[in-house]
PDB file of N, CA and C in Angstrom:
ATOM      1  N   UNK A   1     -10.602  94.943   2.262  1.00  0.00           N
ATOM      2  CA  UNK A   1      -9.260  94.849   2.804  1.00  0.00           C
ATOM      3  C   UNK A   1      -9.276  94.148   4.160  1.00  0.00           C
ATOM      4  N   UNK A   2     -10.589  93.995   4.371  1.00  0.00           N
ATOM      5  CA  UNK A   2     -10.309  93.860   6.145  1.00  0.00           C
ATOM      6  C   UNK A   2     -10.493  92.022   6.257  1.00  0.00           C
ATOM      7  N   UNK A   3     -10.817  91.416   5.095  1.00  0.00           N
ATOM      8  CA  UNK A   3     -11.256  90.711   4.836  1.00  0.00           C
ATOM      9  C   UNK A   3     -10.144  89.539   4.519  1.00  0.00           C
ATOM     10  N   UNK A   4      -9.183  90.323   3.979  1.00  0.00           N
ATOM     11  CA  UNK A   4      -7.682  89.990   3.478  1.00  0.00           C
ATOM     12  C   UNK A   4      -6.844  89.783   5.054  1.00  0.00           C
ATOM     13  N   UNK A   5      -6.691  90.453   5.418  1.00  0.00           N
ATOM     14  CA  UNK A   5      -6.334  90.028   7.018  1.00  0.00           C
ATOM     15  C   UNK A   5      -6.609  89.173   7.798  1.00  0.00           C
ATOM     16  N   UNK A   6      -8.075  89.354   7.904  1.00  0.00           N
ATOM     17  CA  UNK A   6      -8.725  88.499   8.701  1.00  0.00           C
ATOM     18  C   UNK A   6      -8.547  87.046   8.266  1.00  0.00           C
ATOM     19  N   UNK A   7      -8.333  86.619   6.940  1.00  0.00           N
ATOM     20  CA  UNK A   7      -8.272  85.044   6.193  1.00  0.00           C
ATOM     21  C   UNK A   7      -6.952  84.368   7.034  1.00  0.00           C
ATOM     22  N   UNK A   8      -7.277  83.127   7.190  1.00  0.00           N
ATOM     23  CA  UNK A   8      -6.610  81.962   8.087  1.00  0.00           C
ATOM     24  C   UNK A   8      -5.278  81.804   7.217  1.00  0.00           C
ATOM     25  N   UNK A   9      -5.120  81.979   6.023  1.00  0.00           N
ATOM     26  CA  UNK A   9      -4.163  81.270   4.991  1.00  0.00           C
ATOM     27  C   UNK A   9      -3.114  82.547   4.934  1.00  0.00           C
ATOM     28  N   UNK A  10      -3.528  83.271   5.079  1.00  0.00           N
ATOM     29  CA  UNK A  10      -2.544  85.209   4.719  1.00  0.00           C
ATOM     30  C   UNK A  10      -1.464  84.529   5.272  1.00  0.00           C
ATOM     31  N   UNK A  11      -1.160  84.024   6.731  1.00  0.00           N
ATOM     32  CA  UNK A  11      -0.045  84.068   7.051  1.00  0.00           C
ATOM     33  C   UNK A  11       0.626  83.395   6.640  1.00  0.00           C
ATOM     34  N   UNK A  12       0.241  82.042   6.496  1.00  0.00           N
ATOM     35  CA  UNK A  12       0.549  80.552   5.561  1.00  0.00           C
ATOM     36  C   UNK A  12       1.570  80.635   4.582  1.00  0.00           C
ATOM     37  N   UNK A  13       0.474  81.921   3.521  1.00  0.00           N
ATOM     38  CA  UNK A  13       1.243  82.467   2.109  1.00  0.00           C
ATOM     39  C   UNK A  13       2.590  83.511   2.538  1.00  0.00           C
ATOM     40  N   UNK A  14       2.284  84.009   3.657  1.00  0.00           N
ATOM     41  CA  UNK A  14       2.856  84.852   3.616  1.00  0.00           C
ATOM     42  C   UNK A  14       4.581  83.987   4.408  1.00  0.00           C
ATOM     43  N   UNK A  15       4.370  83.315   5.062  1.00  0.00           N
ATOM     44  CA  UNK A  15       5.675  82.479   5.541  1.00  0.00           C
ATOM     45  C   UNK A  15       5.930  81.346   4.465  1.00  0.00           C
ATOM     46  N   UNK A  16       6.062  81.084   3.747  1.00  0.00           N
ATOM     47  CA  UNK A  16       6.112  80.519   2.303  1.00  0.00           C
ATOM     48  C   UNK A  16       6.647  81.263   1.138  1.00  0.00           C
ATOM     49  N   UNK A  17       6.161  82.834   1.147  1.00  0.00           N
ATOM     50  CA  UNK A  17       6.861  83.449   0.300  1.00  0.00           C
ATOM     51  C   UNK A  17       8.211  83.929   1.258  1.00  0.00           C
ATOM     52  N   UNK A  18       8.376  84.178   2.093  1.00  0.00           N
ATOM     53  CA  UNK A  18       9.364  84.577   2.592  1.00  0.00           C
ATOM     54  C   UNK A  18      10.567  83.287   3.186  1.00  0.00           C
ATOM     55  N   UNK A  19      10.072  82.260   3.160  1.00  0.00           N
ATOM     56  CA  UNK A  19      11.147  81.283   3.391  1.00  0.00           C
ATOM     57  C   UNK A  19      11.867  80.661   1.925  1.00  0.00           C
ATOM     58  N   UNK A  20      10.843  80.935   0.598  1.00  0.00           N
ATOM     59  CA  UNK A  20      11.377  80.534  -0.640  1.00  0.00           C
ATOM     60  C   UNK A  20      12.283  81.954  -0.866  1.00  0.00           C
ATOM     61  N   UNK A  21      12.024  83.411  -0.576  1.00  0.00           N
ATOM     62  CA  UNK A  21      12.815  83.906  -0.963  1.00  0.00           C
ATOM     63  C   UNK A  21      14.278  83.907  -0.148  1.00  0.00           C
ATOM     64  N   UNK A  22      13.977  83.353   0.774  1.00  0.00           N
ATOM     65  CA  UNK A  22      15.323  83.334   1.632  1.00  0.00           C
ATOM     66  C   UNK A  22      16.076  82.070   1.234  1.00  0.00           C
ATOM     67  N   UNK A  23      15.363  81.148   0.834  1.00  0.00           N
ATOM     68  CA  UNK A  23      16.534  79.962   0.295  1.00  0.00           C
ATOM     69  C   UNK A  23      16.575  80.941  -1.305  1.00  0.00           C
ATOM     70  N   UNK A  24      16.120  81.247  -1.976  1.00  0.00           N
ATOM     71  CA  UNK A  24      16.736  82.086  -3.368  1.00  0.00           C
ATOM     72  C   UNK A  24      18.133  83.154  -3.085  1.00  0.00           C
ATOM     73  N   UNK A  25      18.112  83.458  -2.023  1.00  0.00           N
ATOM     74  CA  UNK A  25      18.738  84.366  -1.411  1.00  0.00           C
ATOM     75  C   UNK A  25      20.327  83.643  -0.768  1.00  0.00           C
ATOM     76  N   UNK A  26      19.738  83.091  -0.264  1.00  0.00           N
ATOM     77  CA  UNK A  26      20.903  81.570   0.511  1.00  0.00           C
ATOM     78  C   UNK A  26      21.757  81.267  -1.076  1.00  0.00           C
ATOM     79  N   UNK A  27      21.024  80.534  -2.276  1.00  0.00           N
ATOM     80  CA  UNK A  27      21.191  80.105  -2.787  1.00  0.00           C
ATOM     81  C   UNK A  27      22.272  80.815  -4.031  1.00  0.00           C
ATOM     82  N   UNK A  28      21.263  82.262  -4.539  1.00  0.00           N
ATOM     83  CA  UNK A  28      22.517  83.270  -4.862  1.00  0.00           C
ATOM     84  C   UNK A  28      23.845  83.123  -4.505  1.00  0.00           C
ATOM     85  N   UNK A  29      23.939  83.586  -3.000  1.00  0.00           N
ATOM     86  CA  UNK A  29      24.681  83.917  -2.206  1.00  0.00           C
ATOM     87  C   UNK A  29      26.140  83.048  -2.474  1.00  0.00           C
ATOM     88  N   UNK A  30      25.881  81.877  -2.448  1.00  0.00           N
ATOM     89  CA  UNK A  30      26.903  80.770  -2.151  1.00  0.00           C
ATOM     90  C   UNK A  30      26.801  79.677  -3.709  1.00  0.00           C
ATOM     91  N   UNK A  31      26.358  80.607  -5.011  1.00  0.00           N
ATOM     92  CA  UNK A  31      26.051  79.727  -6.139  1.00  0.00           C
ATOM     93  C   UNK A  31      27.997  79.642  -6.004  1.00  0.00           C
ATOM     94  N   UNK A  32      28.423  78.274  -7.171  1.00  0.00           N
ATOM     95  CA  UNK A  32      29.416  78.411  -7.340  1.00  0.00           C
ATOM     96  C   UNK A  32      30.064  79.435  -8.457  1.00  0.00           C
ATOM     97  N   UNK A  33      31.414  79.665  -8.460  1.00  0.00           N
ATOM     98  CA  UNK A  33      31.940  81.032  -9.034  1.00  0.00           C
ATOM     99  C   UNK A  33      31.783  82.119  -8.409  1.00  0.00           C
ATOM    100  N   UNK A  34      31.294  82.240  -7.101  1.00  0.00           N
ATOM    101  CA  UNK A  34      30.895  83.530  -6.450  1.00  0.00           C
ATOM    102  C   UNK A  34      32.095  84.058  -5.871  1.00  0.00           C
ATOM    103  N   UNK A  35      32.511  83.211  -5.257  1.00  0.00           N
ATOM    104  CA  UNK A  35      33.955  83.648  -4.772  1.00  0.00           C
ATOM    105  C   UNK A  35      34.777  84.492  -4.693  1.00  0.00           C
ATOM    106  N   UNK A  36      35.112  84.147  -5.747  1.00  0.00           N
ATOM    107  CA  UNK A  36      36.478  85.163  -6.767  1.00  0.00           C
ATOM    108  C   UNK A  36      36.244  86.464  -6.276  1.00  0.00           C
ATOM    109  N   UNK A  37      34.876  86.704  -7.066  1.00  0.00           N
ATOM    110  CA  UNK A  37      33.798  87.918  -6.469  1.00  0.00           C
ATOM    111  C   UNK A  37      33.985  88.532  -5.883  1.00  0.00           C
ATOM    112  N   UNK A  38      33.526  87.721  -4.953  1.00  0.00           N
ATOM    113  CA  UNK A  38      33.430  88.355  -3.162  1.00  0.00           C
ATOM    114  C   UNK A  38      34.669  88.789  -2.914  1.00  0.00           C
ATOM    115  N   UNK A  39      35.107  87.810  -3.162  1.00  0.00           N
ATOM    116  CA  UNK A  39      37.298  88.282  -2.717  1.00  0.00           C
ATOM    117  C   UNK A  39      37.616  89.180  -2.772  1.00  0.00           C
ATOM    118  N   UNK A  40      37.262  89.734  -4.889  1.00  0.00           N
ATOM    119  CA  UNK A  40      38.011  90.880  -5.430  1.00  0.00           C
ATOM    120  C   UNK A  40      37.410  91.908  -4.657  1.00  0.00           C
ATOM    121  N   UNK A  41      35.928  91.963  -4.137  1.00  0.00           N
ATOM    122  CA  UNK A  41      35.136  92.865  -3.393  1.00  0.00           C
ATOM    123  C   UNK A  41      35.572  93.400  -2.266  1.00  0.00           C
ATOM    124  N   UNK A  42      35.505  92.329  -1.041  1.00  0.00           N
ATOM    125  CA  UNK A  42      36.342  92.296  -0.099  1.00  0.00           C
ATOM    126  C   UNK A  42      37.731  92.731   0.007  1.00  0.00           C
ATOM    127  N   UNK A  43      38.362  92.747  -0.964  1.00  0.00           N
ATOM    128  CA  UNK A  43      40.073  93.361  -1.371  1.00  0.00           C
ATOM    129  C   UNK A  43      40.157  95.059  -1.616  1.00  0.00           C
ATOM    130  N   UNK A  44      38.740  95.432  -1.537  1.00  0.00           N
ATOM    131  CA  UNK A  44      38.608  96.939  -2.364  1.00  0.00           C
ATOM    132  C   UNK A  44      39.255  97.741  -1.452  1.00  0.00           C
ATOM    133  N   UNK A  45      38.828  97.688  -0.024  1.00  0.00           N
ATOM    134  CA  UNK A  45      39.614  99.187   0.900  1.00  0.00           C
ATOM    135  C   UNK A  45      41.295  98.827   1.097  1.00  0.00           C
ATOM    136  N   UNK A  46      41.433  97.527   0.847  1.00  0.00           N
ATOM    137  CA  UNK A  46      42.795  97.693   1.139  1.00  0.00           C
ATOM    138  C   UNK A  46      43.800  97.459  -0.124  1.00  0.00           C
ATOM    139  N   UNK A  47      43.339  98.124  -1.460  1.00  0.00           N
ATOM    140  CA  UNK A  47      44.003  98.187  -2.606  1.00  0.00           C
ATOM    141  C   UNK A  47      44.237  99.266  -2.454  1.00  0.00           C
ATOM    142  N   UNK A  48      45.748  99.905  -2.869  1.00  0.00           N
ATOM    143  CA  UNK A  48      46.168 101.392  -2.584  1.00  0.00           C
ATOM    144  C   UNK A  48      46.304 102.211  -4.129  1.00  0.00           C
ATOM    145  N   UNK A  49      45.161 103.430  -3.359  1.00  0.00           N
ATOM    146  CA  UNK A  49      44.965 103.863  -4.944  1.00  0.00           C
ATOM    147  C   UNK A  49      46.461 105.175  -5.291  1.00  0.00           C
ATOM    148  N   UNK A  50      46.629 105.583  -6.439  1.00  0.00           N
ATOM    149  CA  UNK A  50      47.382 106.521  -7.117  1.00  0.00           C
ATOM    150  C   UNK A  50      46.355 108.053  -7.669  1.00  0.00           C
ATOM    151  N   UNK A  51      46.848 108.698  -6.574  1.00  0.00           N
ATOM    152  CA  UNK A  51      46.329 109.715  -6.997  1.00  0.00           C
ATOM    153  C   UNK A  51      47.114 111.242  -7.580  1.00  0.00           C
TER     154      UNK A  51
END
């Protein structure tokens, strides 16, 4: 394990996996059709419920 740390590349891989998951993430985020979505989402606390 100590060996795994110590390697020059760990960080390399490791800022590589985390900048591809953040454009996957980006990319989700703002695919088209999302919108609507978000809207109807965003609309939830101020729809008045019947109880």
């Amino acid at each position: 394990m100590k060996e795994f740390f110590a390697d020059a590349d760990a960080g390399l891989y490791g800022l590589l996996f985390f900048f591809a998951f953040f454009c996957v993430v980006l990319l989700w985020t703002f695919r088209p059709g999302a919108k609507k979505q978000y809207e109807d989402q965003g609309n939830i606390p101020l729809k008045e419920t019947e109880e």
